[in-house]
Protein backbone atom coordinates (compact mmCIF):
# COMPACT_ATOMS: atom_id res chain seq x y z
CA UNK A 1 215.64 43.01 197.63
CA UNK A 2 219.55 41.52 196.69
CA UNK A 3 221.15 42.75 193.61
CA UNK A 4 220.93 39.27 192.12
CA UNK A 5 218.22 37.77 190.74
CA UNK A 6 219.64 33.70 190.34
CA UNK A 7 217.18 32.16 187.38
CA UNK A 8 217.29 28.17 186.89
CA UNK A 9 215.22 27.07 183.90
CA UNK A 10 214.25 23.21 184.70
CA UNK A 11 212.45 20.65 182.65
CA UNK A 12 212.11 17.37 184.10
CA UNK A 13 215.46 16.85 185.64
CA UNK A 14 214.03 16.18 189.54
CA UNK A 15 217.70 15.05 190.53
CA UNK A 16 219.84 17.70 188.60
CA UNK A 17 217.69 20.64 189.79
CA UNK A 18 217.60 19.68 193.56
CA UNK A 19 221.33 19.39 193.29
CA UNK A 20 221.55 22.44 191.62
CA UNK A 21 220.10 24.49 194.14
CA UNK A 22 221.59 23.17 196.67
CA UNK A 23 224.92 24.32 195.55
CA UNK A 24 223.41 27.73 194.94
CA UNK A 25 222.19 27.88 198.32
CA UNK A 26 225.54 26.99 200.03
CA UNK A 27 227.46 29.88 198.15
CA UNK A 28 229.78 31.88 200.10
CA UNK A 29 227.79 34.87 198.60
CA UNK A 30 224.24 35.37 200.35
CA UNK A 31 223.19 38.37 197.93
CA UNK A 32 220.91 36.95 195.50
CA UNK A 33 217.24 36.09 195.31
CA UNK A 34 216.81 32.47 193.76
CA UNK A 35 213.81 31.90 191.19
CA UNK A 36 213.33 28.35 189.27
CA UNK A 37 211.70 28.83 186.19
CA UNK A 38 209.65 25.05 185.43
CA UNK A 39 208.86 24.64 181.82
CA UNK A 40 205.27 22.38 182.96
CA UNK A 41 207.68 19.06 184.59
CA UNK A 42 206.14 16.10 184.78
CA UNK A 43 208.84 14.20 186.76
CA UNK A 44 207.51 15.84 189.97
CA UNK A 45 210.38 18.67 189.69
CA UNK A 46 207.79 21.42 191.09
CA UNK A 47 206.71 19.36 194.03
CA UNK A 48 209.96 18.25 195.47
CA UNK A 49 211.35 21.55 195.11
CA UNK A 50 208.08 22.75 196.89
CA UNK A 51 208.59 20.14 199.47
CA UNK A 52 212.46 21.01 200.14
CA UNK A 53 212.40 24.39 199.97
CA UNK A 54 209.52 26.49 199.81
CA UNK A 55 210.76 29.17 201.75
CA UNK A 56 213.86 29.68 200.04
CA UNK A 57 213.42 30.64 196.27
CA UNK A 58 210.44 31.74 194.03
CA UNK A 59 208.72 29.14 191.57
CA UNK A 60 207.69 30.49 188.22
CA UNK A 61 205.50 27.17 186.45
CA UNK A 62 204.67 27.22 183.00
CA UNK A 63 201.63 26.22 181.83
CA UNK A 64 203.88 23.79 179.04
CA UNK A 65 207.46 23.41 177.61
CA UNK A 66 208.63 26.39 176.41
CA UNK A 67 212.62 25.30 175.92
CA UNK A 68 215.37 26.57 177.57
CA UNK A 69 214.40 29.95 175.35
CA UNK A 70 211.21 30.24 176.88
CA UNK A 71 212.49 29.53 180.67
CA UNK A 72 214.94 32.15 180.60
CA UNK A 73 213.07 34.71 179.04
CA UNK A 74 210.13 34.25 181.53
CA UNK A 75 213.26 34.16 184.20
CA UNK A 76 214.78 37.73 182.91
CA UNK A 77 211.55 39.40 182.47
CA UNK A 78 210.69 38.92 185.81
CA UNK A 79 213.63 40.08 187.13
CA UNK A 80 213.63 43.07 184.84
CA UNK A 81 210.45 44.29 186.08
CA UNK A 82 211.14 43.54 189.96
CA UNK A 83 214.32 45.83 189.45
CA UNK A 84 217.51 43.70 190.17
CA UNK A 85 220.85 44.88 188.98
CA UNK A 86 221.84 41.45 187.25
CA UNK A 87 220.54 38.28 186.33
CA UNK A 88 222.78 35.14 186.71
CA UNK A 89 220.92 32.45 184.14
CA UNK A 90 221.82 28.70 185.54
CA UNK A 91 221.22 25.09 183.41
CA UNK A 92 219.37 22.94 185.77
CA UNK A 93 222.79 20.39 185.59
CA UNK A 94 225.13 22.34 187.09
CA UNK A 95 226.60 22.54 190.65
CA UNK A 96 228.35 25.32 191.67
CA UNK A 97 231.76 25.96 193.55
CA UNK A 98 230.93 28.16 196.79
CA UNK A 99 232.83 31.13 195.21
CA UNK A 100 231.16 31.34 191.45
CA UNK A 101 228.62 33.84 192.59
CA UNK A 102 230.24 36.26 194.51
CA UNK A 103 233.56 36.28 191.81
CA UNK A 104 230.65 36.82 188.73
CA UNK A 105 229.32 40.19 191.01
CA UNK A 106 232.36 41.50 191.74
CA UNK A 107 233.61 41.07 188.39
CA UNK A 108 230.61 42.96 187.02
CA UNK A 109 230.96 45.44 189.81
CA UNK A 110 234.26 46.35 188.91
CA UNK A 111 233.71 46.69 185.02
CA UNK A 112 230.69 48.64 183.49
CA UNK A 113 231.44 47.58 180.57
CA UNK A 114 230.48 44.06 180.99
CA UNK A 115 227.45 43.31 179.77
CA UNK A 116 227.58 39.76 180.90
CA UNK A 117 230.11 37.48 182.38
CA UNK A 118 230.25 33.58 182.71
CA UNK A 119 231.50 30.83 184.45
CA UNK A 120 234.61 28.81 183.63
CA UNK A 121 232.47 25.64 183.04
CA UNK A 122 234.19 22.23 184.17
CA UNK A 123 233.48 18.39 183.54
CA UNK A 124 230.73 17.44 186.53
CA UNK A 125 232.53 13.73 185.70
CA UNK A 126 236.18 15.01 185.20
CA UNK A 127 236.51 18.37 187.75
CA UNK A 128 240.08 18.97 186.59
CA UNK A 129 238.93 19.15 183.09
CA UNK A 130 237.18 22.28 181.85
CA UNK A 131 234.36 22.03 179.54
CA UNK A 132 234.36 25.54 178.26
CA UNK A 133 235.39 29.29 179.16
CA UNK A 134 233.79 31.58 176.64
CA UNK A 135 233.71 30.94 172.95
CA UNK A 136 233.83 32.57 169.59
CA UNK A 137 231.63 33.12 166.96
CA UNK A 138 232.94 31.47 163.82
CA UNK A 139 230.47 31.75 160.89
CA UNK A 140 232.86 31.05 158.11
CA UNK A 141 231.96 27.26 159.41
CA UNK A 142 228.33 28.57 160.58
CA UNK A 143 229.28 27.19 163.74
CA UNK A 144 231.68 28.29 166.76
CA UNK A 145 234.93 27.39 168.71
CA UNK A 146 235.11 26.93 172.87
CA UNK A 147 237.85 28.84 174.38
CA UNK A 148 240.04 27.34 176.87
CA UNK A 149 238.66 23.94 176.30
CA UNK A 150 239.09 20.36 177.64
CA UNK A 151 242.17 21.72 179.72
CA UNK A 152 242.79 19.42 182.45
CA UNK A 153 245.21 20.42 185.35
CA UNK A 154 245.60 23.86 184.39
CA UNK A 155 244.22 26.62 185.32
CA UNK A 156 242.56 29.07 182.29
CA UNK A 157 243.54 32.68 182.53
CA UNK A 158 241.92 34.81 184.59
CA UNK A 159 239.62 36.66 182.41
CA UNK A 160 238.73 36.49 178.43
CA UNK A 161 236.53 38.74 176.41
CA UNK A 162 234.60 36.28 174.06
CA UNK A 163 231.69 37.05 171.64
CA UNK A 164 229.43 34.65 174.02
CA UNK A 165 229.24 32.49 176.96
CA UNK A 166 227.15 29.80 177.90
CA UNK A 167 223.96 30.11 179.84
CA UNK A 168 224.96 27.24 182.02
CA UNK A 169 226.34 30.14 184.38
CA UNK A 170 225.92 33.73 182.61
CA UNK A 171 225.41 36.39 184.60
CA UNK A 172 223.53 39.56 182.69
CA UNK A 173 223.39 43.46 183.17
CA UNK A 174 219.60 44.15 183.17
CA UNK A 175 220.46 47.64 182.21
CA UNK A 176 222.03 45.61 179.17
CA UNK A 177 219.13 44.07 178.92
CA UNK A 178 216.78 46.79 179.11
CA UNK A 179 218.68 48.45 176.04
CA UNK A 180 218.60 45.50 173.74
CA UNK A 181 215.95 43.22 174.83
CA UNK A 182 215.70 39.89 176.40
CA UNK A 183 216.21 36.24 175.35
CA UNK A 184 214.22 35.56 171.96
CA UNK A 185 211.71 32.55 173.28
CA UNK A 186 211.06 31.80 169.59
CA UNK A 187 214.52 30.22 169.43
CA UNK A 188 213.30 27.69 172.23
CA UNK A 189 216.46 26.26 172.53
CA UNK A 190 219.72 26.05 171.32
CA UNK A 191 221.58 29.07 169.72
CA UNK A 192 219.64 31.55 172.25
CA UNK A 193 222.42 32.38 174.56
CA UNK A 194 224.64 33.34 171.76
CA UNK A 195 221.96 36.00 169.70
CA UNK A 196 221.67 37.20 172.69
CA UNK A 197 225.53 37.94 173.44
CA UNK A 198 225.64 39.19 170.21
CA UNK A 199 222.91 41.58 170.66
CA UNK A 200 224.50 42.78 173.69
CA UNK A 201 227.61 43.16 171.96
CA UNK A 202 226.21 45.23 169.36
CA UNK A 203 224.42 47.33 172.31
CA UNK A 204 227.65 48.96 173.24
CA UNK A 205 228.65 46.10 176.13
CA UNK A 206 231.34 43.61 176.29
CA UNK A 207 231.28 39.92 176.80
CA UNK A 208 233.83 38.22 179.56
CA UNK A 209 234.55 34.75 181.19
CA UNK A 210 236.48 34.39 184.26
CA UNK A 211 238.27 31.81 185.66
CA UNK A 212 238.01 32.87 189.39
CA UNK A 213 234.06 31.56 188.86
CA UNK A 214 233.79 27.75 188.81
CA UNK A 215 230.45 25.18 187.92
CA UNK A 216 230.76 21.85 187.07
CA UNK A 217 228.23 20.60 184.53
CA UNK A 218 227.45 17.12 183.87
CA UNK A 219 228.56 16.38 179.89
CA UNK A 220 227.53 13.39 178.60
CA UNK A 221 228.62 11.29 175.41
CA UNK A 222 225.67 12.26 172.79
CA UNK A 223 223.37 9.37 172.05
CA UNK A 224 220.56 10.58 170.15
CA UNK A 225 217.51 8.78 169.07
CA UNK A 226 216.57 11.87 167.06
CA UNK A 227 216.70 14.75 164.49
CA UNK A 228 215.69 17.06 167.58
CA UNK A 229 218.97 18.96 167.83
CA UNK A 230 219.73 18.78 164.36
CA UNK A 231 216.67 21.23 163.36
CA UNK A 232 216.98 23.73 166.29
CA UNK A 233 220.50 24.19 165.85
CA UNK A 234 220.22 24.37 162.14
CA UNK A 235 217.11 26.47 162.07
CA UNK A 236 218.45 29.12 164.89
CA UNK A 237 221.70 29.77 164.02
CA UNK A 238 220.29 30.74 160.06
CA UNK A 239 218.32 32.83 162.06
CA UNK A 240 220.65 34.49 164.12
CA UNK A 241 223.83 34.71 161.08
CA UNK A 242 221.12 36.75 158.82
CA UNK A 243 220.42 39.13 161.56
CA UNK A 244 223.36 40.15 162.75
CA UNK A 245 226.35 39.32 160.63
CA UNK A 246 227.92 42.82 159.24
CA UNK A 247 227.36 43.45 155.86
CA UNK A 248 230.29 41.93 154.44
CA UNK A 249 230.07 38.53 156.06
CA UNK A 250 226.35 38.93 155.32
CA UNK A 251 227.34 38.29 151.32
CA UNK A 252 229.43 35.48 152.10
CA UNK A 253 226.68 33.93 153.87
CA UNK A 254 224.36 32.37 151.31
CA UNK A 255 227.54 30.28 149.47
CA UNK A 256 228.76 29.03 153.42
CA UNK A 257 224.94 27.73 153.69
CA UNK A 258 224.75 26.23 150.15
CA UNK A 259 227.98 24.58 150.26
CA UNK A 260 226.99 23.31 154.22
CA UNK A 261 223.39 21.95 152.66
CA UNK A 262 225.37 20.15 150.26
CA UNK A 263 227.97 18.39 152.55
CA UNK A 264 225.18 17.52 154.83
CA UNK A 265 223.41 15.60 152.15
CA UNK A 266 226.83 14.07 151.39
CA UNK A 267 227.67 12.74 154.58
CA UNK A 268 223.84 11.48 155.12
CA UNK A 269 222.98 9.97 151.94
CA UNK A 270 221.58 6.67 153.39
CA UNK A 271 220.08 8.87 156.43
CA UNK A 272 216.59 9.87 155.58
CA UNK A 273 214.95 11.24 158.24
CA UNK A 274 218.63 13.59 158.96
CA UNK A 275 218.31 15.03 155.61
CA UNK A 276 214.29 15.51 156.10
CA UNK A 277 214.85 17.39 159.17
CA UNK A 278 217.51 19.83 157.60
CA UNK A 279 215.17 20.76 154.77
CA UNK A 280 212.70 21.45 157.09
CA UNK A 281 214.94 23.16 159.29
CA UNK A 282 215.92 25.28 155.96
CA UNK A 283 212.42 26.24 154.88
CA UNK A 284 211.37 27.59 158.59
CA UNK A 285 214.30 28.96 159.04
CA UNK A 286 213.97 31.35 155.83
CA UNK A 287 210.44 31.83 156.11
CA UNK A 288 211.15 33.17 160.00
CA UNK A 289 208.86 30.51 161.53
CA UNK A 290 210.41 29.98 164.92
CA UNK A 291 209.08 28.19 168.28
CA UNK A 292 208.78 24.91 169.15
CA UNK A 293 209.26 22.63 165.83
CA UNK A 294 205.99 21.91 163.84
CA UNK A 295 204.99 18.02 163.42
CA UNK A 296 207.33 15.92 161.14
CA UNK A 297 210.53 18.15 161.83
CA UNK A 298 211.66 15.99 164.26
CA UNK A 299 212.02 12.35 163.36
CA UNK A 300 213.39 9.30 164.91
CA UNK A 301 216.80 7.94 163.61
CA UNK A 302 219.63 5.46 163.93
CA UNK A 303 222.70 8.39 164.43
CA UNK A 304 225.86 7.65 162.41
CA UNK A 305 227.35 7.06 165.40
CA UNK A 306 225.13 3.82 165.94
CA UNK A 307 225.58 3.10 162.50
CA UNK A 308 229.48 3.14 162.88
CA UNK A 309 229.97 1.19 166.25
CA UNK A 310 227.63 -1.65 165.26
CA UNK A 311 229.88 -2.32 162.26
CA UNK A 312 232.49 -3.19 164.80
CA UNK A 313 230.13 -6.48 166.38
CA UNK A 314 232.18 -9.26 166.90
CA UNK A 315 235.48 -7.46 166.68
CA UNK A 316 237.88 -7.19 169.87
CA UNK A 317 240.99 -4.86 169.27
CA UNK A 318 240.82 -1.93 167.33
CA UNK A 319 243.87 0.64 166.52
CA UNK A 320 242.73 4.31 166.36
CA UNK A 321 245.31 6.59 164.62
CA UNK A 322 244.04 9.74 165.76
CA UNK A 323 244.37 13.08 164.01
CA UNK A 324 241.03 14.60 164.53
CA UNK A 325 240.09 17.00 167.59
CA UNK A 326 241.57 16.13 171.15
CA UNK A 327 238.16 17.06 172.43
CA UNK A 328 236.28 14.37 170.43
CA UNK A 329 238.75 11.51 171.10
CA UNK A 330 237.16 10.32 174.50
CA UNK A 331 233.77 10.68 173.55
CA UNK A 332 234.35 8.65 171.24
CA UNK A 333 236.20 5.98 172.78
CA UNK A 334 233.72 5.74 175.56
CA UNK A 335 231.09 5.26 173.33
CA UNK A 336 232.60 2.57 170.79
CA UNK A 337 233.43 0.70 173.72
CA UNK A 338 229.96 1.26 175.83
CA UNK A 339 228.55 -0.04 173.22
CA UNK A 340 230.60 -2.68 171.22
CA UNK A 341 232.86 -3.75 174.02
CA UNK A 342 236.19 -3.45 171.96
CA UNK A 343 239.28 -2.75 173.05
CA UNK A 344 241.04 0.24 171.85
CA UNK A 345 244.01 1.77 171.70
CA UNK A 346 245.38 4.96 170.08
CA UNK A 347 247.84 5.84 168.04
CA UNK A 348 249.15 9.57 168.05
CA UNK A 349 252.26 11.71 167.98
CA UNK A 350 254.18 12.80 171.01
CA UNK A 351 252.55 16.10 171.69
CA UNK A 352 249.17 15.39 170.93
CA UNK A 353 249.88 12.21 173.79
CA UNK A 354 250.79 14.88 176.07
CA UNK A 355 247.31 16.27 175.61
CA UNK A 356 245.15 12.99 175.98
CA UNK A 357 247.27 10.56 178.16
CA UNK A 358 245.53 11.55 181.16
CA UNK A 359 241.67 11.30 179.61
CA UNK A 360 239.74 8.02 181.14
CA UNK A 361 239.86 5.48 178.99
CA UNK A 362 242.71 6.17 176.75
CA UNK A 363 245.23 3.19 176.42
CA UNK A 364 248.48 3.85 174.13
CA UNK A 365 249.28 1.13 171.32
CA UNK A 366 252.50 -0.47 171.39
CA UNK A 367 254.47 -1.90 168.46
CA UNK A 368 253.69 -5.30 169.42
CA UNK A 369 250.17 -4.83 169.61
CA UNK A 370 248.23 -6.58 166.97
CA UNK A 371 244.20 -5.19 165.75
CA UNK A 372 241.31 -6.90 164.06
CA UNK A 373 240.75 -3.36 162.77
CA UNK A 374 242.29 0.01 162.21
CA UNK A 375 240.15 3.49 161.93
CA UNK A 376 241.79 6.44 160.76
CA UNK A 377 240.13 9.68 162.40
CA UNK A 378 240.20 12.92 160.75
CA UNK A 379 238.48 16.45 161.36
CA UNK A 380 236.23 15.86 158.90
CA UNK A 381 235.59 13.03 155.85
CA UNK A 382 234.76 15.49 153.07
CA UNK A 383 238.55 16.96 154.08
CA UNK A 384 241.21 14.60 153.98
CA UNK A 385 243.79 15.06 150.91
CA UNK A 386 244.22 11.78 149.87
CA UNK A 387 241.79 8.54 150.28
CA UNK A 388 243.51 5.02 150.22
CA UNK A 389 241.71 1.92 149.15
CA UNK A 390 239.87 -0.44 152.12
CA UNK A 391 240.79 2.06 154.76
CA UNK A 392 238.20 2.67 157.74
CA UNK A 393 237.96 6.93 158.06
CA UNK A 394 235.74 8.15 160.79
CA UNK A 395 235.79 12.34 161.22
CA UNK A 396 234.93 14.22 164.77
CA UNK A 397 231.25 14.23 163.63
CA UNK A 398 230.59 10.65 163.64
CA UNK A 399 230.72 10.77 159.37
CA UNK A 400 232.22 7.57 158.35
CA UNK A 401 233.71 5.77 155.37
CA UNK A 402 233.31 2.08 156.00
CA UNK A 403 233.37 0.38 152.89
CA UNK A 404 234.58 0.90 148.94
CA UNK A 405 231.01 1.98 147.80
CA UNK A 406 231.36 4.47 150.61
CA UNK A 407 235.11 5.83 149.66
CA UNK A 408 233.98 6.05 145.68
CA UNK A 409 231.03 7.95 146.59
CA UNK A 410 232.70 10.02 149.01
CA UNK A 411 235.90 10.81 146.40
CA UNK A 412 233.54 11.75 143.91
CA UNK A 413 231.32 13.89 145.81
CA UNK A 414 232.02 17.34 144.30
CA UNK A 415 231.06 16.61 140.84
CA UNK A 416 227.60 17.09 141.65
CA UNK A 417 228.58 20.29 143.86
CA UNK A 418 227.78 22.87 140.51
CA UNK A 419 224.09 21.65 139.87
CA UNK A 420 223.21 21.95 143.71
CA UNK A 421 224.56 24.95 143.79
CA UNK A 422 222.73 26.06 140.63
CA UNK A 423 219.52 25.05 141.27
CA UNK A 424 219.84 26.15 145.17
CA UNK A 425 222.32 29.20 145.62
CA UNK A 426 220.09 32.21 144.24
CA UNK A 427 216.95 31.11 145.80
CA UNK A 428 218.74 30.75 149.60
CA UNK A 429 220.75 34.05 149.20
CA UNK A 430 217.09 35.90 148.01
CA UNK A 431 215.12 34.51 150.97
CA UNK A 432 217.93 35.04 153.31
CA UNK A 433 218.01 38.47 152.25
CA UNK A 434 214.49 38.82 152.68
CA UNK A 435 214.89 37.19 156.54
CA UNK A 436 217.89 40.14 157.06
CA UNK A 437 215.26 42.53 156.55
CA UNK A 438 212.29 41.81 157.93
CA UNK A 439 214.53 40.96 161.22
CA UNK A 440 217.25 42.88 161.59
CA UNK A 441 218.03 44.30 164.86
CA UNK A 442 219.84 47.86 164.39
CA UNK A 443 221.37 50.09 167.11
């Protein structure tokens, strides 16, 4: 048996997955052992990997979807038991550079105090852009920040200790794993590689990227037709803050929620089925029910982005003066114009053009240029200091002010912030309290 165990959790992506292994099977490095876990496809995933390369890997089928949570765990416990050294955890939609194995094993070789390593993770569409290498936990914003991030034509350092890493290409210690336990399949997606970072983290083990590891993953503009990743997201990552946040950011924790509940309902006031979802999202979340999302969590729904591009039907040039996230800019662009068919160009200072000239898509404005419209992008609606009468704002969450009913709503938003927070604040920090301890993880 090979040190490595290689795990790819698939669910119905026939094309991605065939691809996938046949970049893992033309690595330079021949030590591994390659197992696809296949949460019940019905694309024909399980036969056309059957069909190509039977001899070559191990299939483990699920009787039905058990998310990306439920895929991996299956993935590690096998490998656990059989006895490998490490277990390198692969998205079906990545392809791998020839060298990414053997540079993850050597790197965990070489440093016992790794408890998991990943891959610097590049644009499958854009291969001199990175995606992501490592990121941090930030929960004053219940969320977290990428490290080394949309970087295109230059090369991240060589190694960074991070609080987590993607499972696109993570490769795990199983005797980290052993100590602290394996993926939670309750999360069953989203949120699951980082508890589990941060459980290894709090097991004694470090966390580390490395640049000398490459995988491209495909990264698409989001289009979604519903509230599916707004629950899982929401619902895990309450989960995972309550469990593991040290005491003192533990306190802070139940205002940060309150205060996020509240701007979420701002942003989405004419958005139904969004705000439906988070409540839901809420309730499970502080009543620990976990696992695939009960009927009427997920709902169908027009996103804001939708909302926000078809307001622009008709209209042919449009001036964006940027000063939200570099990272959000071409996503953006791409989609306004997939969709409406405008032209666009940006506006931006000197050194943030030095940053996006090069994206696909991006086309500077010149003084001569004239627009039917103008947007005004900022990090975040709820945050810019001053508002100015019959100006389009759109923030790097697809929030948008389109219209005066929308600005005076928008400006006089916090008015209503003390009664929320009255009438929600002591019941979320009591049941969130209650979650901490039934589900606390202590080493």
């Amino acid at each position: 048996m090979n040190d490595i165990a290689v795990v790819i959790c698939n669910y119905n992506k026939k094309n991605y997955v065939l691809s996938c292994i046949e970049s893992v099977l033309n690595s330079s490095f021949r030590g591994f052992d390659l197992i696809v876990v296949d949460n019940a496809s019905t694309d024909g995933s399980v036969e056309a990997i059957q069909s190509q390369y039977a001899d070559r890997l191990t299939i483990l089928e699920n009787e039905e979807n058990t998310g990306g949570s439920g895929g991996f765990h299956r993935g590690m416990k096998h490998a656990v038991d059989a006895g490998y050294k490490y277990v390198l955890c692969l998205d079906n939609d990545v392809e791998f550079d020839k060298n990414a194995i053997g540079a993850l094993y050597r790197f965990m070789e070489s440093r016992p105090e790794a408890g998991a390593c990943g891959s610097a993770i590049y644009r499958f569409d854009d291969r001199s852009c990175t995606q992501e290498m490592g990121a941090m936990i930030d929960y004053k914003n219940l969320g977290f920040k990428l490290l080394h991030a949309q970087m295109r034509n230059a090369k991240p350092p060589e190694e960074t200790e991070c609080d987590y890493i993607a499972f696109c290409s993570a490769m795990l210690r199983v005797d980290a794993l052993k100590r602290v336990g394996l993926m939670q399949h309750e999360y069953f997606i989203y949120w699951d590689d980082i508890e589990l970072c941060w459980r290894i983290r709090r097991g004694g083990y470090k966390i580390f990227a490395i640049s000398g590891s490459v995988v491209y993953h495909h990264a698409n503009p989001i289009d979604p037709t519903t509230t599916f990743s707004h629950y899982y997201m929401f619902r895990n990552k309450l989960n995972c803050f309550a469990r593991h946040l040290d005491d003192h950011a533990f306190d802070e924790l139940p205002e940060l929620v309150t205060q996020r509940l509240y701007r979420i309902f701002a942003v989405n006031r004419n958005n139904l089925p969004v705000i439906t979802t988070y409540m839901h999202a809420l309730n499970d979340a502080l009543n620990g029910i976990a696992g695939k999302a009960g009927e009427g969590r997920i709902l169908p729904f027009e996103s804001n982005a939708s909302i926000f591009t078809k307001s622009f039907a008709g209209v042919k040039t449009v001036l964006v003066r940027h000063g939200g996230k570099n990272d959000h800019l071409r996503n953006m662009i791409v989609y306004m114009k997939k969709i409406s068919g405008c032209d666009i160009k940006v506006a931006v200072g000197a050194e943030d053009w030095a940053v996006i000239k090069d994206m696909e898509g991006i086309v500077a404005a010149n003084e001569q240029d004239t627009f039917e419209r103008t947007i005004h992008t900022f990090p975040h609606i709820l945050d810019i200091p001053e508002y100015e009468q019959g100006v389009i704002y759109l923030d790097d969450y697809w929030n948008f002010i389109l219209s005066d009913e929308d600005l005076q709503y928008i400006k006089t938003f916090s008015e209503g912030y003390d009664f929320f927070h009255k009438t929600h604040y002591e019941f979320i920090r009591a049941k969130l309290s209650e979650l901490r301890r039934s589900q606390r993880i202590l080493y």
